[in-house]
Each structure stands twice: as structure tokens, then as C-alpha cells.
N, C-alpha and C. Protein backbone atom coordinates (compact mmCIF):
# COMPACT_ATOMS: atom_id res chain seq x y z
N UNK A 1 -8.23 -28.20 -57.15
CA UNK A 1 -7.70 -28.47 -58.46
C UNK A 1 -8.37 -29.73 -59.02
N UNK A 2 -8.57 -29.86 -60.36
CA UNK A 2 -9.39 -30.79 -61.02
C UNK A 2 -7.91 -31.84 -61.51
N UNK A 3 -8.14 -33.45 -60.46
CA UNK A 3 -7.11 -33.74 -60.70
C UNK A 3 -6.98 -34.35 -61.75
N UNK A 4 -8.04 -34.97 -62.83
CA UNK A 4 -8.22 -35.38 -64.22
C UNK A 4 -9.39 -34.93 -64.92
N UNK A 5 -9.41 -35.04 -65.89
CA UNK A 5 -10.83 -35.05 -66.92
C UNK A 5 -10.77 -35.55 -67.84
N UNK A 6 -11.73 -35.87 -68.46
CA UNK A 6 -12.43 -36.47 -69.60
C UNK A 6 -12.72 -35.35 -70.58
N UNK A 7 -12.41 -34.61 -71.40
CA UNK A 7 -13.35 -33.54 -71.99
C UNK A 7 -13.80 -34.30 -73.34
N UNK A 8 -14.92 -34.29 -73.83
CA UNK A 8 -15.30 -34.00 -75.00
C UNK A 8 -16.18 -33.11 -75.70
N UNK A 9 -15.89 -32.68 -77.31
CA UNK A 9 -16.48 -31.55 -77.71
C UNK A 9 -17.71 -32.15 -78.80
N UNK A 10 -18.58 -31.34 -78.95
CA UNK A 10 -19.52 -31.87 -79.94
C UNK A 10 -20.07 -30.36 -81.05
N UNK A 11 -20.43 -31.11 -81.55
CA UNK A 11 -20.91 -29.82 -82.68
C UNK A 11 -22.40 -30.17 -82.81
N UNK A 12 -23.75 -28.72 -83.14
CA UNK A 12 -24.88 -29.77 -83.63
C UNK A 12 -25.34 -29.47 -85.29
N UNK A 13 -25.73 -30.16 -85.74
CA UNK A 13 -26.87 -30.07 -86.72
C UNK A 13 -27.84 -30.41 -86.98
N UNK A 14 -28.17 -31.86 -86.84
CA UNK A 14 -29.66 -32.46 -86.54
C UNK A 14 -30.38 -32.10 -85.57
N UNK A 15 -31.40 -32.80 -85.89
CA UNK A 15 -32.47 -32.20 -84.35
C UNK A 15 -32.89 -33.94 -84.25
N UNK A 16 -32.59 -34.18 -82.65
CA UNK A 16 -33.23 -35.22 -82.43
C UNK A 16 -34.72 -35.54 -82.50
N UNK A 17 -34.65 -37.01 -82.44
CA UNK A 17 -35.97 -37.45 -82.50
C UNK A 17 -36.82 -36.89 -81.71
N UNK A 18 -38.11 -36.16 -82.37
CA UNK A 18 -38.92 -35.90 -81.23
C UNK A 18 -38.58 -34.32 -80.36
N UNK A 19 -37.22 -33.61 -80.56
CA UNK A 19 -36.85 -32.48 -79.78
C UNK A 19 -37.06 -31.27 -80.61
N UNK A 20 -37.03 -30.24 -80.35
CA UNK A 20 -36.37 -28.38 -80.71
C UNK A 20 -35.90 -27.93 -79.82
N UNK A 21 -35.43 -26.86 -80.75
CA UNK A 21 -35.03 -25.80 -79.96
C UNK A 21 -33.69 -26.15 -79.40
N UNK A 22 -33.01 -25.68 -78.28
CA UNK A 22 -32.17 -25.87 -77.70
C UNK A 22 -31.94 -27.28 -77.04
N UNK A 23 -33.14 -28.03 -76.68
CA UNK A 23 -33.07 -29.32 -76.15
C UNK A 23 -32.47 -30.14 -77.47
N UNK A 24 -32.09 -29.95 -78.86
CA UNK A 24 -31.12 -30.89 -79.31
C UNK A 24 -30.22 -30.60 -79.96
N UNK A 25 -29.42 -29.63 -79.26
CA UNK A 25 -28.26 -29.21 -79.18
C UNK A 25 -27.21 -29.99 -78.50
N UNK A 26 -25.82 -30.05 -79.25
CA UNK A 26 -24.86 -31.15 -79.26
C UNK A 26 -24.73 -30.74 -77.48
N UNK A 27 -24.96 -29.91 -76.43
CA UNK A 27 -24.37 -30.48 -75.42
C UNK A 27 -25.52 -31.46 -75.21
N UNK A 28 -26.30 -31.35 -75.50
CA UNK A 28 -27.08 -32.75 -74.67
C UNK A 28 -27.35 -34.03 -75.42
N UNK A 29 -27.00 -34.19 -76.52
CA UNK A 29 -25.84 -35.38 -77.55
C UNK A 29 -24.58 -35.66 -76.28
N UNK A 30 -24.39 -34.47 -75.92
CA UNK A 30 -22.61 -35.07 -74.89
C UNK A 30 -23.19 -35.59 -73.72
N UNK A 31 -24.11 -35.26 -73.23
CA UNK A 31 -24.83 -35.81 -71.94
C UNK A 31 -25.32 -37.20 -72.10
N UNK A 32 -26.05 -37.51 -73.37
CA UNK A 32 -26.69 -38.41 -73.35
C UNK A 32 -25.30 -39.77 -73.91
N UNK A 33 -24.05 -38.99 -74.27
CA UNK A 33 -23.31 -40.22 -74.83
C UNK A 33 -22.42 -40.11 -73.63
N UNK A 34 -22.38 -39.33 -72.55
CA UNK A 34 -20.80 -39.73 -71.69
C UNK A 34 -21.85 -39.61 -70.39
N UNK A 35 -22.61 -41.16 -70.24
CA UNK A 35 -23.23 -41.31 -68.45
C UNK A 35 -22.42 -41.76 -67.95
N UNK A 36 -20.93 -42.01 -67.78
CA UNK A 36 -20.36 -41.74 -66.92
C UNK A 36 -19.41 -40.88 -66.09
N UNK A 37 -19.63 -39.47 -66.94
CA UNK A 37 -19.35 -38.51 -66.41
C UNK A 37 -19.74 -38.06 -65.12
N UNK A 38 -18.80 -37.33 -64.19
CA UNK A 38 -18.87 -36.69 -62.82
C UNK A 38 -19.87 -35.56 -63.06
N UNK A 39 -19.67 -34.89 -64.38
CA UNK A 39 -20.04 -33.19 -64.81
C UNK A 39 -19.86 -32.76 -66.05
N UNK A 40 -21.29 -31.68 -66.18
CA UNK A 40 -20.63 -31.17 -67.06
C UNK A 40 -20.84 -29.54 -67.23
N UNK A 41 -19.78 -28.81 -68.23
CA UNK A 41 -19.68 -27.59 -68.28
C UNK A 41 -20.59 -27.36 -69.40
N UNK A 42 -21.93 -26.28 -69.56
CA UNK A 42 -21.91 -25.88 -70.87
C UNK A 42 -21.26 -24.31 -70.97
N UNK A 43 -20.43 -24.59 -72.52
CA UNK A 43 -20.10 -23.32 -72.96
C UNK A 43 -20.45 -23.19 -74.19
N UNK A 44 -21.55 -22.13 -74.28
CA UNK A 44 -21.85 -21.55 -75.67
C UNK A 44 -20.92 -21.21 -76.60
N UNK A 45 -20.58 -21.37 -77.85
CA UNK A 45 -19.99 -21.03 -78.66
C UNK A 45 -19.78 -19.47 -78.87
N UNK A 46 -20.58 -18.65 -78.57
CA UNK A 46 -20.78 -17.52 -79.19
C UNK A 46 -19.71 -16.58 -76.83
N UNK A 47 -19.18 -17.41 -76.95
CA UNK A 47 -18.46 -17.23 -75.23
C UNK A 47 -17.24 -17.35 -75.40
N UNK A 48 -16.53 -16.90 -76.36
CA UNK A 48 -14.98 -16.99 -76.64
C UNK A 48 -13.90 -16.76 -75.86
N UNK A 49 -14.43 -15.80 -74.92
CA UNK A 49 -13.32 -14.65 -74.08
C UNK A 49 -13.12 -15.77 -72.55
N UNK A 50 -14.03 -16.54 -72.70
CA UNK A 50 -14.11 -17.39 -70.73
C UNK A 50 -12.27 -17.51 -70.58
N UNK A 51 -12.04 -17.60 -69.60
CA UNK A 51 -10.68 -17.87 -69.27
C UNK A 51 -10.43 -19.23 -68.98
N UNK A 52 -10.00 -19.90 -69.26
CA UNK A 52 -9.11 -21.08 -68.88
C UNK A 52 -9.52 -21.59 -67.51
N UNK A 53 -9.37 -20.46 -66.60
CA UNK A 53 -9.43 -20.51 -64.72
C UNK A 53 -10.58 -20.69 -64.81
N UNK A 54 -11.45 -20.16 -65.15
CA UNK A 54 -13.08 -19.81 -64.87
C UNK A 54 -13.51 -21.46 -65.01
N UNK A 55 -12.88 -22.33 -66.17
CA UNK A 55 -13.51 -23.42 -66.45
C UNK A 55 -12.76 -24.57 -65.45
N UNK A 56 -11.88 -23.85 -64.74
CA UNK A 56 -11.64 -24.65 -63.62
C UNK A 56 -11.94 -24.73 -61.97
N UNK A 57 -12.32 -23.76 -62.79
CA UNK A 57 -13.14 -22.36 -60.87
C UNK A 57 -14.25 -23.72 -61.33
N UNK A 58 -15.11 -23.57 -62.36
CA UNK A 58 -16.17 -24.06 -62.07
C UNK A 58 -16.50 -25.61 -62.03
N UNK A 59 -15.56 -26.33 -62.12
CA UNK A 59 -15.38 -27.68 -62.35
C UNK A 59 -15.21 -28.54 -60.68
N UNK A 60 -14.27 -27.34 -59.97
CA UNK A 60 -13.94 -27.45 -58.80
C UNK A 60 -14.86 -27.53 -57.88
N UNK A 61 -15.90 -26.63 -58.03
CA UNK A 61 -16.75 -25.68 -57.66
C UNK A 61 -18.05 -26.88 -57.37
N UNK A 62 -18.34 -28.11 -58.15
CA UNK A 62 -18.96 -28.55 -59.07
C UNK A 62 -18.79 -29.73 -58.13
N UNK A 63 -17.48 -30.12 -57.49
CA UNK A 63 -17.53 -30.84 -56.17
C UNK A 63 -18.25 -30.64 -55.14
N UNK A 64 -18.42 -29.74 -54.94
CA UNK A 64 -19.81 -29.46 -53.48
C UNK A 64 -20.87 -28.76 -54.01
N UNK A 65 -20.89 -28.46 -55.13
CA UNK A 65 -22.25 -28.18 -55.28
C UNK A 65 -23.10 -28.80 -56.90
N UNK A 66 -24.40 -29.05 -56.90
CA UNK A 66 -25.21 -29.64 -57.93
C UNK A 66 -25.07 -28.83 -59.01
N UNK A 67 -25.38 -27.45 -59.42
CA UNK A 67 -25.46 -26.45 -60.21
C UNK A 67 -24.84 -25.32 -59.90
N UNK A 68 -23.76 -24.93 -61.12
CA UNK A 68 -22.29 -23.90 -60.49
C UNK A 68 -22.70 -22.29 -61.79
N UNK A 69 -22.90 -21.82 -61.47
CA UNK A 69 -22.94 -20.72 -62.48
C UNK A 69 -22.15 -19.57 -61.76
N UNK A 70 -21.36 -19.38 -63.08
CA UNK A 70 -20.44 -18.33 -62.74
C UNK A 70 -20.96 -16.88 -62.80
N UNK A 71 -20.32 -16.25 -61.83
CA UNK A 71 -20.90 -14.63 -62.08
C UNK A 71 -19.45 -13.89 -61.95
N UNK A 72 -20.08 -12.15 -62.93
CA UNK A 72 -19.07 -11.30 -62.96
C UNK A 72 -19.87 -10.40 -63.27
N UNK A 73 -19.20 -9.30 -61.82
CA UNK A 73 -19.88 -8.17 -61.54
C UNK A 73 -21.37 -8.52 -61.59
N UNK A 74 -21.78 -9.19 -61.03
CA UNK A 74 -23.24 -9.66 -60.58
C UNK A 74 -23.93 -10.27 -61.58
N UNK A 75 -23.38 -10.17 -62.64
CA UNK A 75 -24.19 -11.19 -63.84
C UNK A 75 -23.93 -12.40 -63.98
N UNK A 76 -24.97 -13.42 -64.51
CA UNK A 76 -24.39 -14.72 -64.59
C UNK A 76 -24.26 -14.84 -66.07
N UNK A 77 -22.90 -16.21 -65.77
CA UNK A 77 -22.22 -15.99 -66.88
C UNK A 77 -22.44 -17.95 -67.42
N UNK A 78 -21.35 -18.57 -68.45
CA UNK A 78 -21.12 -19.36 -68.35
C UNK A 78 -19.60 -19.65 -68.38
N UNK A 79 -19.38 -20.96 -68.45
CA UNK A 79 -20.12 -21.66 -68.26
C UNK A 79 -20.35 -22.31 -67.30
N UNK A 80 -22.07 -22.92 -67.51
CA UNK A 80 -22.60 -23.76 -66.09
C UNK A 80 -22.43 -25.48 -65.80
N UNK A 81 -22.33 -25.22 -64.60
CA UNK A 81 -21.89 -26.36 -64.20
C UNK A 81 -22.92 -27.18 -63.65
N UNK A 82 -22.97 -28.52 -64.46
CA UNK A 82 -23.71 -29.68 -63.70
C UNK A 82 -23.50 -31.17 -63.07
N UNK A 83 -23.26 -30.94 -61.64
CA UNK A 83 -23.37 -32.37 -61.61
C UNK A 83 -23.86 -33.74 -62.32
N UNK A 84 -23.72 -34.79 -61.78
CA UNK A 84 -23.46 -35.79 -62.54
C UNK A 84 -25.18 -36.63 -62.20
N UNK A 85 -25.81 -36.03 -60.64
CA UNK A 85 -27.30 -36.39 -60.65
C UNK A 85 -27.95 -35.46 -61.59
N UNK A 86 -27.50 -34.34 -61.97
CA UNK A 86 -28.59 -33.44 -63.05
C UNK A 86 -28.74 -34.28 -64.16
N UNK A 87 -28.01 -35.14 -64.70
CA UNK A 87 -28.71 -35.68 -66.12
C UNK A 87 -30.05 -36.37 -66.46
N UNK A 88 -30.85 -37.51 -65.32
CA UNK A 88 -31.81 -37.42 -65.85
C UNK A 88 -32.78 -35.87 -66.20
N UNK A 89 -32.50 -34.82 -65.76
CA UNK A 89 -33.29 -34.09 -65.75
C UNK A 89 -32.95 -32.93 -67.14
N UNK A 90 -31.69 -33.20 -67.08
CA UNK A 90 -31.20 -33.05 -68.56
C UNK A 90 -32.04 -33.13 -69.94
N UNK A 91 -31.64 -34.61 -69.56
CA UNK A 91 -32.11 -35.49 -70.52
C UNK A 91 -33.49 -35.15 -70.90
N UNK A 92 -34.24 -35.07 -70.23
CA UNK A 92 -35.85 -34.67 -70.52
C UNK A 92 -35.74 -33.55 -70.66
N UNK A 93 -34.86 -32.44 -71.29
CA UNK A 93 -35.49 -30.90 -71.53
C UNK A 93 -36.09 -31.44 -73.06
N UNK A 94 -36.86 -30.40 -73.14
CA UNK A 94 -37.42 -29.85 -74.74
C UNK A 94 -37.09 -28.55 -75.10
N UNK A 95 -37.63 -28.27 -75.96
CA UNK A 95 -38.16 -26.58 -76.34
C UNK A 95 -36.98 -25.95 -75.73
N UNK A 96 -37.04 -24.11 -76.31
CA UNK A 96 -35.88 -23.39 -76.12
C UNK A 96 -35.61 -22.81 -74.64
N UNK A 97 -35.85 -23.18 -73.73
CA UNK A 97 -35.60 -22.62 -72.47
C UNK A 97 -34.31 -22.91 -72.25
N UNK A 98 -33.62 -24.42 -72.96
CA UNK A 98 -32.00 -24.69 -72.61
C UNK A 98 -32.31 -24.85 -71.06
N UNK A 99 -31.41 -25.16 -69.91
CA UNK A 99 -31.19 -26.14 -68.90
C UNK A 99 -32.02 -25.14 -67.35
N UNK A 100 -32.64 -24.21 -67.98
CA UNK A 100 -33.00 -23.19 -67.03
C UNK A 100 -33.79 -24.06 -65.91
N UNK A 101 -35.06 -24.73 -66.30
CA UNK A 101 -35.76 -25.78 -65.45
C UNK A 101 -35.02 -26.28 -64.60
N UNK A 102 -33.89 -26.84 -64.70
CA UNK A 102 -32.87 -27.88 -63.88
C UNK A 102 -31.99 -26.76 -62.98
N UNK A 103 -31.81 -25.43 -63.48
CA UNK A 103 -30.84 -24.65 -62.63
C UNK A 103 -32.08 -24.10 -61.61
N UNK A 104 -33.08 -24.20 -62.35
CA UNK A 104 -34.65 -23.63 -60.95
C UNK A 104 -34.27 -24.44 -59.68
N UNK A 105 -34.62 -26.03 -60.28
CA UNK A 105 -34.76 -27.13 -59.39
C UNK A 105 -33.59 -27.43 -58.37
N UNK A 106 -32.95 -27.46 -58.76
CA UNK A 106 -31.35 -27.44 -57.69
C UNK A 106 -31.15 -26.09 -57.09
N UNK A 107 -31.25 -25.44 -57.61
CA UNK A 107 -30.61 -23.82 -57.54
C UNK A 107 -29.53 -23.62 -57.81
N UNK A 108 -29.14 -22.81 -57.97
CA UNK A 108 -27.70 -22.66 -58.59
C UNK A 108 -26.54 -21.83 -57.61
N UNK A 109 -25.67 -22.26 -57.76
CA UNK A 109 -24.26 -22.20 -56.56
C UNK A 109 -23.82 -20.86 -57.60
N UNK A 110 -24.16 -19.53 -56.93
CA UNK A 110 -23.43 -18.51 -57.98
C UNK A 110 -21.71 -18.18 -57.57
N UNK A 111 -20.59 -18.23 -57.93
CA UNK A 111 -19.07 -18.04 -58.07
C UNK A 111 -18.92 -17.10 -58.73
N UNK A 112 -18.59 -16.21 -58.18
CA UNK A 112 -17.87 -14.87 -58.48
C UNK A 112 -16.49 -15.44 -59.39
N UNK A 113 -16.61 -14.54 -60.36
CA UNK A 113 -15.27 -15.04 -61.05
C UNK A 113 -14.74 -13.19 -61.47
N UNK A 114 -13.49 -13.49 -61.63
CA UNK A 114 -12.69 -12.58 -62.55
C UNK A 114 -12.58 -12.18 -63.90
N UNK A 115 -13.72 -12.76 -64.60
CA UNK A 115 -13.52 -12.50 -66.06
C UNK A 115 -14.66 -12.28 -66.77
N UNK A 116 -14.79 -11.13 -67.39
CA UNK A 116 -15.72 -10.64 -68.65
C UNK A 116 -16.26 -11.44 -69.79
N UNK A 117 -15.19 -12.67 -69.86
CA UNK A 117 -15.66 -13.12 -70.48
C UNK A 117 -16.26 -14.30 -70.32
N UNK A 118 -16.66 -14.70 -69.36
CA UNK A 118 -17.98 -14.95 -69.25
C UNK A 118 -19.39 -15.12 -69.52
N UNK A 119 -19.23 -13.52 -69.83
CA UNK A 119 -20.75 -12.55 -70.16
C UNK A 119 -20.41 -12.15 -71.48
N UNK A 120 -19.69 -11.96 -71.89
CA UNK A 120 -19.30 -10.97 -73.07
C UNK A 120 -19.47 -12.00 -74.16
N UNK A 121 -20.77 -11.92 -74.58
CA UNK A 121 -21.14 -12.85 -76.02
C UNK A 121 -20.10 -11.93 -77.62
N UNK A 122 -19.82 -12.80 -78.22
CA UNK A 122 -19.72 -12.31 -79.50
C UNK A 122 -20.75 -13.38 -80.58
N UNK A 123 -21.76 -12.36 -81.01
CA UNK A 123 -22.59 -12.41 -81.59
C UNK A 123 -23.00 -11.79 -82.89
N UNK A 124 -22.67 -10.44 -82.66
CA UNK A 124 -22.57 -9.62 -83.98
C UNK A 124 -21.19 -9.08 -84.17
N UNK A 125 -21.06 -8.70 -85.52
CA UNK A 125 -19.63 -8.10 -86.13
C UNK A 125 -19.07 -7.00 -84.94
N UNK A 126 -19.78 -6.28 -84.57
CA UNK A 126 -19.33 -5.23 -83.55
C UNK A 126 -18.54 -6.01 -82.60
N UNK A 127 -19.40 -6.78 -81.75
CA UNK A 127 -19.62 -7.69 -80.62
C UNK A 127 -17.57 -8.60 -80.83
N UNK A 128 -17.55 -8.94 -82.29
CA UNK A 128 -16.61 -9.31 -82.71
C UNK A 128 -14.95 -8.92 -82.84
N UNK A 129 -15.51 -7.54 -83.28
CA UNK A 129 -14.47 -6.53 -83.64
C UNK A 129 -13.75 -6.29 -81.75
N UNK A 130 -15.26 -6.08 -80.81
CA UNK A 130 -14.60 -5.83 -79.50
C UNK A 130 -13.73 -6.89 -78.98
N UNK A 131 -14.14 -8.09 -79.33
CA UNK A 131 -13.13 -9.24 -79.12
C UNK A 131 -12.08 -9.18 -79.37
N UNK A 132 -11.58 -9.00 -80.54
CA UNK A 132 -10.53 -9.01 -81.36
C UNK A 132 -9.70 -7.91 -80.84
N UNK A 133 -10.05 -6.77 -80.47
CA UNK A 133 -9.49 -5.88 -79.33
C UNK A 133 -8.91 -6.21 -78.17
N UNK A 134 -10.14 -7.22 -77.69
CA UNK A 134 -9.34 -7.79 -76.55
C UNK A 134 -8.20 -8.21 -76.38
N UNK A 135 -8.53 -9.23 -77.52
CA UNK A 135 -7.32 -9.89 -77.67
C UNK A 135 -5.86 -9.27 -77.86
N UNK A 136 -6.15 -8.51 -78.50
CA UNK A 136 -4.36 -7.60 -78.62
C UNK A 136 -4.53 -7.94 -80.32
């Protein structure tokens, strides 16, 4: 059990000095403003359905291991989990690959989880409509 946290949320619009692509995107604005964080989770926006548990499966998870990516039914999902040594390496992404380099370098601790949503992007109106199903 995660016996405290810190959470904060960020939104992006600018592009940092010098970055694209996914490297200046508000989670790594949250990386670069909270170094004293243990960890952190990214969850894509377009990942509505994750469960509650999942973001605690992986937080937990995140204690013994460097890089936590969740899976369901064999896919990986988010969100991923990074220890608190991954940030310099963070910190130096560029370009659109997003944190893939850093989940190479550590490897990644895959956790079976219970939930679809996970994986289950809503992205397009369809994608949307199935959500909204979900939901009840």
C-alpha cells in the first residue's frame, strides 16, 4: 500500500526551449519541477478507463522495481512507472519516441493487471461512444 503521496497534475501547451515532440510535454514539466519525488506515473490523457487500483498496483510496484509497466492480457498498458533514479534520463529525452529509451535502458518490470483500461485509448468518437458504454 502507498502509504502517502504527493500527486501533481500538469497540462501542456508550450514547447520548451530547444524540445518537440513528446519530450515537452507537461509530464516532463512535472519531472523537471518535483526532484524530489520517489516516482512517477505517466498517464496519457486519451487513458480514461485505468482503474484507481492499477495506479496503485503500479506505484507499489515501483518500490522494487526502476520501470513498472502495466499489462492486460499481454499488452502493455499505462500507466508507467518511474523511479526516482530515471529522471536524469528523463530529463534528456527529445523528439517523439516519449520515455521508450529509458524503459529500453532499465527494462521494464511488466504487472499483470485487471483492467482494460489500461489499453483502451479513447481517441476517436467511436473509441468514445465505447467508453461511455462502459461506463453505464
Amino acid at each position: 500500500m502507498v502509504a502517502s503521496s504527493a500527486v501533481s497534475f500538469a497540462s501542456s501547451a508550450e514547447k520548451a526551449a530547444g524540445r518537440s515532440g513528446l519530450a515537452t510535454s507537461a509530464w516532463m514539466r512535472a519531472v523537471a519541477a518535483t526532484r524530489h519525488a520517489t516516482a512517477w506515473l505517466v498517464l496519457p490523457a486519451d487513458l480514461p478507463l485505468v482503474q484507481p487500483d492499477t495506479l496503485l498496483q503500479v506505484a507499489k510496484a515501483l518500490q522494487t522495481h526502476t520501470v513498472v509497466v502495466p499489462s492486460w492480457q499481454g499488452e502493455r498498458g499505462h500507466p508507467v512507472g518511474f523511479a526516482a533514479s530515471c529522471r536524469p534520463e528523463l530529463l534528456a529525452l527529445t523528439g517523439d519516441s516519449g520515455a521508450r529509451a529509458v524503459v529500453q535502458h532499465y527494462g521494464a518490470h511488466l504487472l499483470a493487471v485487471q483492467d482494460a483500461g489500461c489499453v483502451h485509448d479513447v481517441d476517436t468518437p467511436q473509441a468514445l461512444e465505447e467508453a461511455r458504454q462502459r461506463l453505464g
